[in-house]
N, C-alpha and C. Protein backbone atom coordinates (compact mmCIF):
# COMPACT_ATOMS: atom_id res chain seq x y z
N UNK A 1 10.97 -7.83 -91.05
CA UNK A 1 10.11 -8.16 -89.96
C UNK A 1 10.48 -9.52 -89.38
N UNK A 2 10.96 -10.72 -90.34
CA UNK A 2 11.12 -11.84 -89.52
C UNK A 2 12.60 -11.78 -88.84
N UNK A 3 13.14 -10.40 -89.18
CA UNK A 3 14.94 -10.46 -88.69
C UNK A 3 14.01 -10.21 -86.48
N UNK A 4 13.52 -9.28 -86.62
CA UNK A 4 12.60 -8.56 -85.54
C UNK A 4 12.06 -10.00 -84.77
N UNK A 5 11.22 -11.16 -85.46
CA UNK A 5 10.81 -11.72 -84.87
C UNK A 5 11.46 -13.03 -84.39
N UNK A 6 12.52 -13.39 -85.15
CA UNK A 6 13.56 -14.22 -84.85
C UNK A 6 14.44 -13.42 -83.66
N UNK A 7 14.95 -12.25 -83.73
CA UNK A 7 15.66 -11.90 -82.40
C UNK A 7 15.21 -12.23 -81.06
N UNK A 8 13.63 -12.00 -81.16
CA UNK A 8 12.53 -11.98 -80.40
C UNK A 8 12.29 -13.17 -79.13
N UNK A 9 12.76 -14.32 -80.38
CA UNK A 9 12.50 -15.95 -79.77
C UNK A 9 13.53 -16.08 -79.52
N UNK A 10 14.65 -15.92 -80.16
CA UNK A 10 16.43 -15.87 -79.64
C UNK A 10 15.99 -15.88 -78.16
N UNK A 11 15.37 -13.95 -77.85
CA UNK A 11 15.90 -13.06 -76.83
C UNK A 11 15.39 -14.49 -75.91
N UNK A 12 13.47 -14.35 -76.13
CA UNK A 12 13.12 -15.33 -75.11
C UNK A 12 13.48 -17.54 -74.93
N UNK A 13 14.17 -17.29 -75.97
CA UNK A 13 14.46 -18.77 -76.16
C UNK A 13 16.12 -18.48 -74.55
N UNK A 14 16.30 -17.43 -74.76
CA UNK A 14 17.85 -17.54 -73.97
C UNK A 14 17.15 -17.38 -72.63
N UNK A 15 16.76 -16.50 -72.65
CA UNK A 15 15.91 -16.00 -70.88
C UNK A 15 14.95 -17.60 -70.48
N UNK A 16 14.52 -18.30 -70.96
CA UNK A 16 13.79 -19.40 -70.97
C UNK A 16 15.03 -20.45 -70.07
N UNK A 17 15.55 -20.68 -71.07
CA UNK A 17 17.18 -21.58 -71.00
C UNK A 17 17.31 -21.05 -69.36
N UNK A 18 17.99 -19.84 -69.29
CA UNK A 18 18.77 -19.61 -67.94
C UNK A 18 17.72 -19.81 -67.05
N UNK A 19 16.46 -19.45 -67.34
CA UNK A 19 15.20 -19.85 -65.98
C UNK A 19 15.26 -20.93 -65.58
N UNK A 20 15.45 -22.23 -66.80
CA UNK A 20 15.45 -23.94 -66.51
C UNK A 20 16.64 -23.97 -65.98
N UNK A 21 17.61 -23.85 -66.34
CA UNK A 21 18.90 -23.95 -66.04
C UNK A 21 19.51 -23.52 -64.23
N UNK A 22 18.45 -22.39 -64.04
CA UNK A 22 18.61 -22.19 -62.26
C UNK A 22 18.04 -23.04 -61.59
N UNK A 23 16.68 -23.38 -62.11
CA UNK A 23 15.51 -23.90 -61.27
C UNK A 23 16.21 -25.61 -61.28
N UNK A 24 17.57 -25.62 -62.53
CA UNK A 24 17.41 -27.05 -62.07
C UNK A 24 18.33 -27.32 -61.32
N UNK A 25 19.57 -26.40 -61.16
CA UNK A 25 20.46 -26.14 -60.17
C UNK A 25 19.83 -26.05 -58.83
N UNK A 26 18.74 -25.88 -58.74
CA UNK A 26 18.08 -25.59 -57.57
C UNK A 26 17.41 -26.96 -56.24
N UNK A 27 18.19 -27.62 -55.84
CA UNK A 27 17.89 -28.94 -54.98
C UNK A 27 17.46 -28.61 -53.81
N UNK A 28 17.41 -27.66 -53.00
CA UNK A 28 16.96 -27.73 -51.83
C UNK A 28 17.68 -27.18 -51.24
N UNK A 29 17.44 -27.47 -49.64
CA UNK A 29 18.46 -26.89 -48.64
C UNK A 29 19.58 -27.99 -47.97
N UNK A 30 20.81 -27.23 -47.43
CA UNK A 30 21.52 -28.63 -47.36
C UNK A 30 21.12 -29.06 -46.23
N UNK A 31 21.78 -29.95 -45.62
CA UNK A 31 21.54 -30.98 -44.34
C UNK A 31 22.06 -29.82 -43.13
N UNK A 32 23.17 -29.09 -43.83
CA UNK A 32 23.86 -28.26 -42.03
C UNK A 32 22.65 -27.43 -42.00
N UNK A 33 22.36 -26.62 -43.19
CA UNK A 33 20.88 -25.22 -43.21
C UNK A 33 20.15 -25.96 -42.37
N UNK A 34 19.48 -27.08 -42.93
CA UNK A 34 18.54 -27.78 -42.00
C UNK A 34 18.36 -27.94 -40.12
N UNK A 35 20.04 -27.97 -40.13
CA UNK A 35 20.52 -28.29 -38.72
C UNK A 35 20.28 -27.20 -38.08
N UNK A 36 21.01 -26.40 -38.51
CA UNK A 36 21.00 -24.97 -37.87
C UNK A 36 19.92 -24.63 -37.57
N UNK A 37 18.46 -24.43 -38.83
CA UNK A 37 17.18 -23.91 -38.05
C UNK A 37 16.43 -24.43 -37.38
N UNK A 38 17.27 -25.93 -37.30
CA UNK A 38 16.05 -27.02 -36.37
C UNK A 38 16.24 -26.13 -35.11
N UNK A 39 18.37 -26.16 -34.55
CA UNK A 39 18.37 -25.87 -33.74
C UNK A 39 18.66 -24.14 -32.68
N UNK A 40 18.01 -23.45 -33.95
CA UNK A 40 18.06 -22.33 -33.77
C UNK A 40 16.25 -21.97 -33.00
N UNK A 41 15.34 -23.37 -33.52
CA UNK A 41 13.77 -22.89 -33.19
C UNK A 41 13.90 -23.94 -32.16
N UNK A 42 14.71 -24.91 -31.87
CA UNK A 42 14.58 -25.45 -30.34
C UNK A 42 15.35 -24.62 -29.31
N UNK A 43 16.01 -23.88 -29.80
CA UNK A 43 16.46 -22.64 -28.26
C UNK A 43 15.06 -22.06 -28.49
N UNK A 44 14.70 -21.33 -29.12
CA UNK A 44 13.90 -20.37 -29.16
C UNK A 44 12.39 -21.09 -28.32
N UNK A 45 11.93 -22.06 -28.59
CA UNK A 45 11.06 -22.93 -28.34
C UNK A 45 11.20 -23.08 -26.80
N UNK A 46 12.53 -23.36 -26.61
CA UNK A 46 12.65 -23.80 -24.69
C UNK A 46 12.98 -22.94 -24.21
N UNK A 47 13.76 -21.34 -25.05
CA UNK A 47 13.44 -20.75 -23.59
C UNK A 47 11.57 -20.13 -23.62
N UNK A 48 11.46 -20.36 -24.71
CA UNK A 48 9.37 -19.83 -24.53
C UNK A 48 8.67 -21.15 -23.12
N UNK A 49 9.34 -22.30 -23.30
CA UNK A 49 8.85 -22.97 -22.54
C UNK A 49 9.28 -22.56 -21.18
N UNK A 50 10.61 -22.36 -20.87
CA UNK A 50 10.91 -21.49 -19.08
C UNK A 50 10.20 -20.69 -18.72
N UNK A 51 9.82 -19.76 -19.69
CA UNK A 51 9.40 -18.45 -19.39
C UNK A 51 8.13 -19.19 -19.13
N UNK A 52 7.20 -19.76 -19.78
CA UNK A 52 5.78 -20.08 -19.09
C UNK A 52 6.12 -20.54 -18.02
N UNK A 53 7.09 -22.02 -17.88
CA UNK A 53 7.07 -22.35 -16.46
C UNK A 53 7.29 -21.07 -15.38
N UNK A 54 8.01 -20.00 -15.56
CA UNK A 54 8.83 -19.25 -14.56
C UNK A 54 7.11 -18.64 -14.56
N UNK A 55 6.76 -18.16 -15.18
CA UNK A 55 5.23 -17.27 -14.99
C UNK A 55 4.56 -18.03 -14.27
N UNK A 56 4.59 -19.48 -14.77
CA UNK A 56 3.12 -20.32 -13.54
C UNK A 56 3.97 -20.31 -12.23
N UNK A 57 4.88 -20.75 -11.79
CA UNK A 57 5.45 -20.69 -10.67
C UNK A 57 5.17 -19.24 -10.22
N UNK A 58 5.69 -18.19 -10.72
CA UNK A 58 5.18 -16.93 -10.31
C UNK A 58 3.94 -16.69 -9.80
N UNK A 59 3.16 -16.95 -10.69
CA UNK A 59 1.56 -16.93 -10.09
C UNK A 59 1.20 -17.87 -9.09
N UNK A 60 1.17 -18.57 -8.86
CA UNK A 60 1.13 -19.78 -7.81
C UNK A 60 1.58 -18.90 -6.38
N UNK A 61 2.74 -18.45 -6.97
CA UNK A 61 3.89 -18.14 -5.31
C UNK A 61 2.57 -16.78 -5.25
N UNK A 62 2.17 -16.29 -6.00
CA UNK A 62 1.26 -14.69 -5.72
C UNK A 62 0.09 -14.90 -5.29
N UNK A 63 -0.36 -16.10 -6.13
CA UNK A 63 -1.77 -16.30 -5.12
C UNK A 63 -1.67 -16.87 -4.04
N UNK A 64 -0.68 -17.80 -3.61
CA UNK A 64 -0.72 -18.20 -1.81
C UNK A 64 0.12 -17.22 -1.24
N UNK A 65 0.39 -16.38 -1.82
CA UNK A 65 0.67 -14.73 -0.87
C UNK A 65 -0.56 -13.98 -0.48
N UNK A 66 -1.02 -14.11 -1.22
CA UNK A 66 -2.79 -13.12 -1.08
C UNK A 66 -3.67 -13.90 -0.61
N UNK A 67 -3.47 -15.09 -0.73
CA UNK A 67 -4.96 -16.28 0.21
C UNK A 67 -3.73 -15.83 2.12
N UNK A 68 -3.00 -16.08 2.00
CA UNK A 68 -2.26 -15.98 3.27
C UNK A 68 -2.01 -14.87 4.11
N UNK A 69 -1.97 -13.78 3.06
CA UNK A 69 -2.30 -12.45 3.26
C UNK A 69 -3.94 -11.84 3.95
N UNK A 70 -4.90 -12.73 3.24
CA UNK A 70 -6.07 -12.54 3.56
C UNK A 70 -6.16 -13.68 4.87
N UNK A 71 -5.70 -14.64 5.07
CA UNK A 71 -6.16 -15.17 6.45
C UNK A 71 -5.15 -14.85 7.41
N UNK A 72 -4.26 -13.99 7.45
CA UNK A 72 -3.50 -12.83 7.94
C UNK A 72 -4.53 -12.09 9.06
N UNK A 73 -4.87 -11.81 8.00
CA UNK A 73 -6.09 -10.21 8.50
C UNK A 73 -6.92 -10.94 9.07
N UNK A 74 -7.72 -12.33 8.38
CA UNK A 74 -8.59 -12.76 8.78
C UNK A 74 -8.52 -13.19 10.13
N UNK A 75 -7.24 -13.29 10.89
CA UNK A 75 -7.71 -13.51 12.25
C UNK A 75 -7.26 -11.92 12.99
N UNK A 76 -7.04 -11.30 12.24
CA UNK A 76 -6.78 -10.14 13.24
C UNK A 76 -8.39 -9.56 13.83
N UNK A 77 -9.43 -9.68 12.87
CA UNK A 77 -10.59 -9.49 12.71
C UNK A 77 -11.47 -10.66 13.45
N UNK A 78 -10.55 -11.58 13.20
CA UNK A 78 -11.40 -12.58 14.28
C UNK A 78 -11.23 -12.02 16.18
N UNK A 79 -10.37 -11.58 15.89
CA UNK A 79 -9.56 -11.22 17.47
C UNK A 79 -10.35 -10.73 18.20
N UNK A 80 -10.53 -9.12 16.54
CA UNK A 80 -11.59 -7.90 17.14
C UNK A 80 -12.60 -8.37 16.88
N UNK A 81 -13.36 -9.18 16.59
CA UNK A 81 -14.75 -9.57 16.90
C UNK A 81 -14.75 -10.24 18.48
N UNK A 82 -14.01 -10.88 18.96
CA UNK A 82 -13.92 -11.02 20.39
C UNK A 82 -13.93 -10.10 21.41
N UNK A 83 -12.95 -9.07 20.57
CA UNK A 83 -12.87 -7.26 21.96
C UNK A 83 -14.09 -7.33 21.84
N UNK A 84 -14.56 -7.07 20.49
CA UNK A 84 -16.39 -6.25 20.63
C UNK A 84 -17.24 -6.98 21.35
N UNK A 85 -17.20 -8.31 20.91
CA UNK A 85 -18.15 -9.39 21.70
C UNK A 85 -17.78 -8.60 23.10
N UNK A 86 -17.10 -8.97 23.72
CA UNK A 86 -16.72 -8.81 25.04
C UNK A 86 -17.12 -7.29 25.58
N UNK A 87 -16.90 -6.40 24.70
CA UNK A 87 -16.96 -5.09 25.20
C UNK A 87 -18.71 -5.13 25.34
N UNK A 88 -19.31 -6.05 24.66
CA UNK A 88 -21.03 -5.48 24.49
C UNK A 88 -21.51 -6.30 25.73
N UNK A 89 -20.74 -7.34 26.32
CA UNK A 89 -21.16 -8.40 27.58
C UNK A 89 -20.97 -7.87 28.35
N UNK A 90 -19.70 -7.24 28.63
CA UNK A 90 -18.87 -6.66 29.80
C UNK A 90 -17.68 -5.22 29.64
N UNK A 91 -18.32 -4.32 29.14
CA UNK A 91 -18.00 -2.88 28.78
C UNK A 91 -16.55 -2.89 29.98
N UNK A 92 -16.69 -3.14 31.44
CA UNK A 92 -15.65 -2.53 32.08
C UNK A 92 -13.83 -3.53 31.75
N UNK A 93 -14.29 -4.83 30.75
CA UNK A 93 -13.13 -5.72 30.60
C UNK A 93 -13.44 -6.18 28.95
N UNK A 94 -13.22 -5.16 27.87
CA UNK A 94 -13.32 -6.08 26.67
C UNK A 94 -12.30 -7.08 26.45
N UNK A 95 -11.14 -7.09 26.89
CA UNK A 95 -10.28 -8.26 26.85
C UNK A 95 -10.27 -9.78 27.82
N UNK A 96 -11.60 -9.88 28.24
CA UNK A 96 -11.19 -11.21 28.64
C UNK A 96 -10.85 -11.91 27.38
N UNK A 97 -9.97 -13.21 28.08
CA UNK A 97 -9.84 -14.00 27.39
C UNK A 97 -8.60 -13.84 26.59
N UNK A 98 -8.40 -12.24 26.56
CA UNK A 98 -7.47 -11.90 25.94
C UNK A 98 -6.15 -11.33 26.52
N UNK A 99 -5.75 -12.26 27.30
CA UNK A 99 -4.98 -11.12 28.51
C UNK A 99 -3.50 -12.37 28.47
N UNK A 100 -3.11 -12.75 27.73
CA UNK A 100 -2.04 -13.99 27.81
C UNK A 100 -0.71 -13.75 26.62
N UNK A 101 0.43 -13.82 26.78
CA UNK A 101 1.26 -13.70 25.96
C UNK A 101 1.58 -14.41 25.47
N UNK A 102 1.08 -15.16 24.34
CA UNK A 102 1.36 -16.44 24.12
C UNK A 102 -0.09 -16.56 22.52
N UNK A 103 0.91 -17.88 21.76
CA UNK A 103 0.39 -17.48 20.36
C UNK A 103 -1.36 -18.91 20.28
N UNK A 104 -1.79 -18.33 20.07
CA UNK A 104 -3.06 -18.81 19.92
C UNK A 104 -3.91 -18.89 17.93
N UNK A 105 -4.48 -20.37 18.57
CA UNK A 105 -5.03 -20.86 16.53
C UNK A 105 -6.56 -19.95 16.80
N UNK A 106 -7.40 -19.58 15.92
CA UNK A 106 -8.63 -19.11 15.64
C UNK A 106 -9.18 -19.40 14.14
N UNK A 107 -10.15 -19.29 14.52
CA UNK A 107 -10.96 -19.57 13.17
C UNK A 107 -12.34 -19.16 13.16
N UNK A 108 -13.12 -19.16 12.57
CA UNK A 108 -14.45 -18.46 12.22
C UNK A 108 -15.60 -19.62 13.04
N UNK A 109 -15.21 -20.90 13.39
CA UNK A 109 -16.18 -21.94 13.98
C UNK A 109 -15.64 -22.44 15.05
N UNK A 110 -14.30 -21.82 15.45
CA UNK A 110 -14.10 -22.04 17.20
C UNK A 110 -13.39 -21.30 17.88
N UNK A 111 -13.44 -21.42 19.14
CA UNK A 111 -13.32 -20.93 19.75
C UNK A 111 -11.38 -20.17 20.03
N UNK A 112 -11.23 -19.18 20.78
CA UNK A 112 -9.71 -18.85 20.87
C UNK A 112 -9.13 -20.08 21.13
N UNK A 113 -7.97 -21.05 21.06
CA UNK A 113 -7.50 -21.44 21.56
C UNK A 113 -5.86 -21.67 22.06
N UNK A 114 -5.27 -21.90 22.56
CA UNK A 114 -3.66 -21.43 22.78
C UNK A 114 -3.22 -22.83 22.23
N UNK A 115 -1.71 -23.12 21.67
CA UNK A 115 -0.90 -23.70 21.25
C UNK A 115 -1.90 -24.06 19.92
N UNK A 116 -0.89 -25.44 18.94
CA UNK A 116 -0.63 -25.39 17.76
C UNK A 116 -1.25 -27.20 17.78
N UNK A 117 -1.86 -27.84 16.78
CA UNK A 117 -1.15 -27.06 15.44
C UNK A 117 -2.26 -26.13 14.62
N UNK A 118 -1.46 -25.79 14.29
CA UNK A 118 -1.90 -24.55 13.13
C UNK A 118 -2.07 -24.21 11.80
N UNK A 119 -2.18 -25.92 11.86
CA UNK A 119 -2.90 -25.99 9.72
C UNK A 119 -3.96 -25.98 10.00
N UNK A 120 -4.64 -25.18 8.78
CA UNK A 120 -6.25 -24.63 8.07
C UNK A 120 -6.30 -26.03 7.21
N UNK A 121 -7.81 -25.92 7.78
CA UNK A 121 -8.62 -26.82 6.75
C UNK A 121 -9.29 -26.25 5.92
N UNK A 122 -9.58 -26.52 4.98
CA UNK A 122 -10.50 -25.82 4.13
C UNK A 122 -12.02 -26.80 3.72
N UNK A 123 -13.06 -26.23 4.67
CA UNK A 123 -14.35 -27.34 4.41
C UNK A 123 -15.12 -26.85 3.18
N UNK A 124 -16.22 -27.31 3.27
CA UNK A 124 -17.27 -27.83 2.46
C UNK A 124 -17.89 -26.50 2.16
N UNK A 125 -17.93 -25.87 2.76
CA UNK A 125 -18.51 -24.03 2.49
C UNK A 125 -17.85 -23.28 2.26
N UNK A 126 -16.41 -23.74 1.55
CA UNK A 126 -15.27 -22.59 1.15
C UNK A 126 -14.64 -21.49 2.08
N UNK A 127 -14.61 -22.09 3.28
CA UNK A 127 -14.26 -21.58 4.48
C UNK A 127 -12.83 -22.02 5.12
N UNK A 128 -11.61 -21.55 5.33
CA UNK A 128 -10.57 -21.96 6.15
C UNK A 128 -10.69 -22.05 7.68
N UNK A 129 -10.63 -23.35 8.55
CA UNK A 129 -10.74 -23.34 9.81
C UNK A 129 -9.97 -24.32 10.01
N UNK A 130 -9.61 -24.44 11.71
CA UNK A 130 -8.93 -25.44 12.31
C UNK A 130 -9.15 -26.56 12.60
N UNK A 131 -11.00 -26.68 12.60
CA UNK A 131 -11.54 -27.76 12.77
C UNK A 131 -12.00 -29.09 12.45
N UNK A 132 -12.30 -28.49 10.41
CA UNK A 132 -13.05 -29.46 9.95
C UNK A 132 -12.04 -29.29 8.05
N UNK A 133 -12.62 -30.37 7.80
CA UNK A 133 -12.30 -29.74 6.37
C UNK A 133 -11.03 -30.42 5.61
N UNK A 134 -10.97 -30.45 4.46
CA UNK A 134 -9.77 -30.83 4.31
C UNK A 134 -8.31 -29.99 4.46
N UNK A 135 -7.08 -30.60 4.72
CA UNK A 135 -5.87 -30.21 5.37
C UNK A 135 -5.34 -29.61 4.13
N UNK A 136 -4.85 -27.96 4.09
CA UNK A 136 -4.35 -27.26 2.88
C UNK A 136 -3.18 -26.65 3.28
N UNK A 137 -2.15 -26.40 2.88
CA UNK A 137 -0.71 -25.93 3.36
C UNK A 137 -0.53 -25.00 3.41
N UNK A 138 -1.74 -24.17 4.40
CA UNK A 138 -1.53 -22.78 5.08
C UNK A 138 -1.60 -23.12 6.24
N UNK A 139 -1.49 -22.26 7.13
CA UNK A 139 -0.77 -22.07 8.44
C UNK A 139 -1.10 -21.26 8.92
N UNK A 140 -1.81 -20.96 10.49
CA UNK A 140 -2.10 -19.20 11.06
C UNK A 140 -2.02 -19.71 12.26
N UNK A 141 -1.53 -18.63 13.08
CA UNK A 141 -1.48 -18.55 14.48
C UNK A 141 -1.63 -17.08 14.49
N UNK A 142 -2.32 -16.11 15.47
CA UNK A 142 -2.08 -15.19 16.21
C UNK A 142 -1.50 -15.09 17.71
N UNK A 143 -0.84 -14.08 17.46
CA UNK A 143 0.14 -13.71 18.93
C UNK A 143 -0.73 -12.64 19.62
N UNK A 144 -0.87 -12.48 20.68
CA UNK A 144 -1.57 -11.77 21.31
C UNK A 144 -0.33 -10.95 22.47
N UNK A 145 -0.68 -9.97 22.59
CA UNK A 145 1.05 -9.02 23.36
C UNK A 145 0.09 -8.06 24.32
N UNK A 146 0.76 -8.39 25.78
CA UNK A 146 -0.22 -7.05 26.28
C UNK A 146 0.72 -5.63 26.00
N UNK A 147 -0.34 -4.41 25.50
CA UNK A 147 0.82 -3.40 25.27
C UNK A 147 0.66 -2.67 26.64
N UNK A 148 0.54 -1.00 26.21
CA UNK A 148 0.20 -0.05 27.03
C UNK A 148 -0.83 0.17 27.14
N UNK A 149 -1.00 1.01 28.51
CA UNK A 149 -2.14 1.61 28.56
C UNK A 149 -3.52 0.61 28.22
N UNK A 150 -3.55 -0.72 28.89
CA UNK A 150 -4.13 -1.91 28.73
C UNK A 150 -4.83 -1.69 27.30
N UNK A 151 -4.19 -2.22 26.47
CA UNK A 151 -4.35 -2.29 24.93
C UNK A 151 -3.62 -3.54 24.26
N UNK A 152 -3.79 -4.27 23.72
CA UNK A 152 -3.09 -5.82 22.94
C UNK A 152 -2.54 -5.21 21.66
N UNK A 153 -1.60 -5.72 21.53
CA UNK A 153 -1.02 -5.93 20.02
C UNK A 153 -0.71 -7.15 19.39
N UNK A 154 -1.81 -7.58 18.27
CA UNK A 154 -2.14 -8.71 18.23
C UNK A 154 -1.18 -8.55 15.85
N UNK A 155 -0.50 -9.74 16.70
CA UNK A 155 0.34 -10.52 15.81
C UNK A 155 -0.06 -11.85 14.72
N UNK A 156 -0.55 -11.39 13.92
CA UNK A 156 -1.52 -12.38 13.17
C UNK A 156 -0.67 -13.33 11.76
N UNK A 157 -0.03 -14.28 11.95
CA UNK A 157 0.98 -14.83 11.15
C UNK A 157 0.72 -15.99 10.06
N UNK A 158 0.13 -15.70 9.09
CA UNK A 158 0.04 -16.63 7.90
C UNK A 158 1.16 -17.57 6.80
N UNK A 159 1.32 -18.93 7.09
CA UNK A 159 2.76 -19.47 6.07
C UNK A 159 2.16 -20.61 5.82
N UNK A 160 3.00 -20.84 4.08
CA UNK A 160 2.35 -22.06 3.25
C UNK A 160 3.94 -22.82 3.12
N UNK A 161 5.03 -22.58 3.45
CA UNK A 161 6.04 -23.46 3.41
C UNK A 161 6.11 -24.69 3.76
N UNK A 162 5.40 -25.42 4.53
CA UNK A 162 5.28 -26.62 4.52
C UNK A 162 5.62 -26.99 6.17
N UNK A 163 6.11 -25.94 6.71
CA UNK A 163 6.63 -26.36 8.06
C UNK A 163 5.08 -26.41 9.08
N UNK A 164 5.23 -27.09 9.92
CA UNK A 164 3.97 -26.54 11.19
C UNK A 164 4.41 -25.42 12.12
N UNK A 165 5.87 -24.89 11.72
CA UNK A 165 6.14 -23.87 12.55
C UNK A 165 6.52 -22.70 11.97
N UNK A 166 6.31 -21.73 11.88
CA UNK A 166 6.23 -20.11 11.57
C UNK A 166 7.92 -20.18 11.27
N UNK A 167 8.13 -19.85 9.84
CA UNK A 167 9.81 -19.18 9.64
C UNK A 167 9.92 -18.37 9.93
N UNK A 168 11.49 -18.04 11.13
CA UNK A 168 11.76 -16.63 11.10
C UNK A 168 13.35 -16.81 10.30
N UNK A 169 12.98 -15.48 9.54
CA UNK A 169 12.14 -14.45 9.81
C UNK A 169 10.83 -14.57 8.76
N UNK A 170 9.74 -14.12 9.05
CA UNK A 170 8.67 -14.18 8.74
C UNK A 170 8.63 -13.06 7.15
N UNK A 171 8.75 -14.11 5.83
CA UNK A 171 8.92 -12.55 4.55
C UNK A 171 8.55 -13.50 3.42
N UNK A 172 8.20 -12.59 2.44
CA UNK A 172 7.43 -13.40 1.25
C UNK A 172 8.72 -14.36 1.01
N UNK A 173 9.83 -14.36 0.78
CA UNK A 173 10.87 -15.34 0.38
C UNK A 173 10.94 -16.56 1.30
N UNK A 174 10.46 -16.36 2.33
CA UNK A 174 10.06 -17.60 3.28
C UNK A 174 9.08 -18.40 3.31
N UNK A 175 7.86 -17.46 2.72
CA UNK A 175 6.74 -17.91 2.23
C UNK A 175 5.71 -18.03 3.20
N UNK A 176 6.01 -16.31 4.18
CA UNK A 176 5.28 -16.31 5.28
C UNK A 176 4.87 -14.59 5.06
N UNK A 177 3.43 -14.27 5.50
CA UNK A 177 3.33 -13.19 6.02
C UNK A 177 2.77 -12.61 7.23
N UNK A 178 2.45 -11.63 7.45
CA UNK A 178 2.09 -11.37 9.00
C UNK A 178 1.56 -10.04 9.14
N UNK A 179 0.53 -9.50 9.82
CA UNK A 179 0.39 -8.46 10.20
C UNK A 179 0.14 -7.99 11.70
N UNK A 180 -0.22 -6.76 11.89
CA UNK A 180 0.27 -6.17 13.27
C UNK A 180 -0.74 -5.41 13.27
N UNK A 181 -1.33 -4.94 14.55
CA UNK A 181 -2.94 -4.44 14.86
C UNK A 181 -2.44 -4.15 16.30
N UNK A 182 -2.90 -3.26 16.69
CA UNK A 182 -3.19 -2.77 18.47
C UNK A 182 -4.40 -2.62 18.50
N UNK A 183 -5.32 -3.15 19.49
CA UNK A 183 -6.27 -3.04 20.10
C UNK A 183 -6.42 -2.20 20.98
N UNK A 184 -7.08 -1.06 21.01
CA UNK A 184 -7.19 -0.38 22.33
C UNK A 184 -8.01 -0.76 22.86
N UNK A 185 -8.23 -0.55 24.38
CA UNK A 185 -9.40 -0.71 25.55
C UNK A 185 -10.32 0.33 25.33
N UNK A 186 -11.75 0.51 24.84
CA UNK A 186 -12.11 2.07 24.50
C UNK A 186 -12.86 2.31 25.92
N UNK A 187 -12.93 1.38 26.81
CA UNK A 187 -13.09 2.15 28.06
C UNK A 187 -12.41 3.05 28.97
């Protein structure tokens, strides 16, 4: 029995040994390992950082597409609130006022008016106009076109590029949009 229990402590006296014997071989990582994963998690790290920047820039460029987009429309609608006005004063001429080829500013607190300039303010009631408000780097003019059959085709042009004058050509890469409306005479 003690041949059994002496092998025993041998076996684990040797397995003991080689455990100390790795663990003390065991110092760490070297200086290049080190190097390498510093600079294997600073790529990885900066391009995570582009990609957010490239996303906020993205979003930015999408929402002054859609605020510009919406005061787009918003004066096409300003236009036709003028036909109607006009059509309910004077049924046989809803286009006074509206009879000129030539690009005109509008806004919700004044009146049509012809030439520029044509930066939006944005006031105190969360409203874009020409009048009041502080100065924001959008841009609108509508074009007014006589068509056929005495009917307007009204050209409504929204841009945040920085210029006071409309890029042509007028496209999201310019940082302009625009829409197009005919008015008919319903008399």
């Amino acid at each position: 029995m003690s041949k059994k229990i002496c092998a025993r402590k041998t076996k684990n006296f040797f397995i003991n040994e080689l455990k100390m014997k790795l663990t003390k071989n065991k110092k760490g990582f070297s200086f290049l390992e080190v190097m390498i994963t510093v600079a294997v998690l600073s790529i990885g790290i900066l391009a995570m950082l582009a990609l957010i920047a490239s996303s906020i820039g993205s979003s930015t460029n999408s929402r002054n597409s859609i605020i510009a987009s919406e005061l787009a429309q918003e004066g096409i609608e300003l236009v036709r609130n003028i036909r109607d006005n006009n059509f309910i004063s004077n049924p046989s001429d809803p286009f006074i006022n509206l009879d000129c080829n030539c690009d005109w500013k509008i806004s919700y607190d004044t009146a049509l008016s012809s030439g520029g300039p044509y930066q939006l303010n944005y006031d105190s009631g969360g409203f874009y106009s020409h009048s009041s408000g502080t100065a924001t780097k959008f841009y609108r003019k509508v074009g007014i076109i006589l068509g056929a059959n005495a009917s307007r085709i009204i050209l409504s042009t929204a841009w945040w590029n920085g210029d006071p004058n409309a890029p042509t050509p007028c496209n999201i890469a310019n940082k302009c949009v625009y829409i197009i409306d005919t008015l008919a005479d319903w008399w």
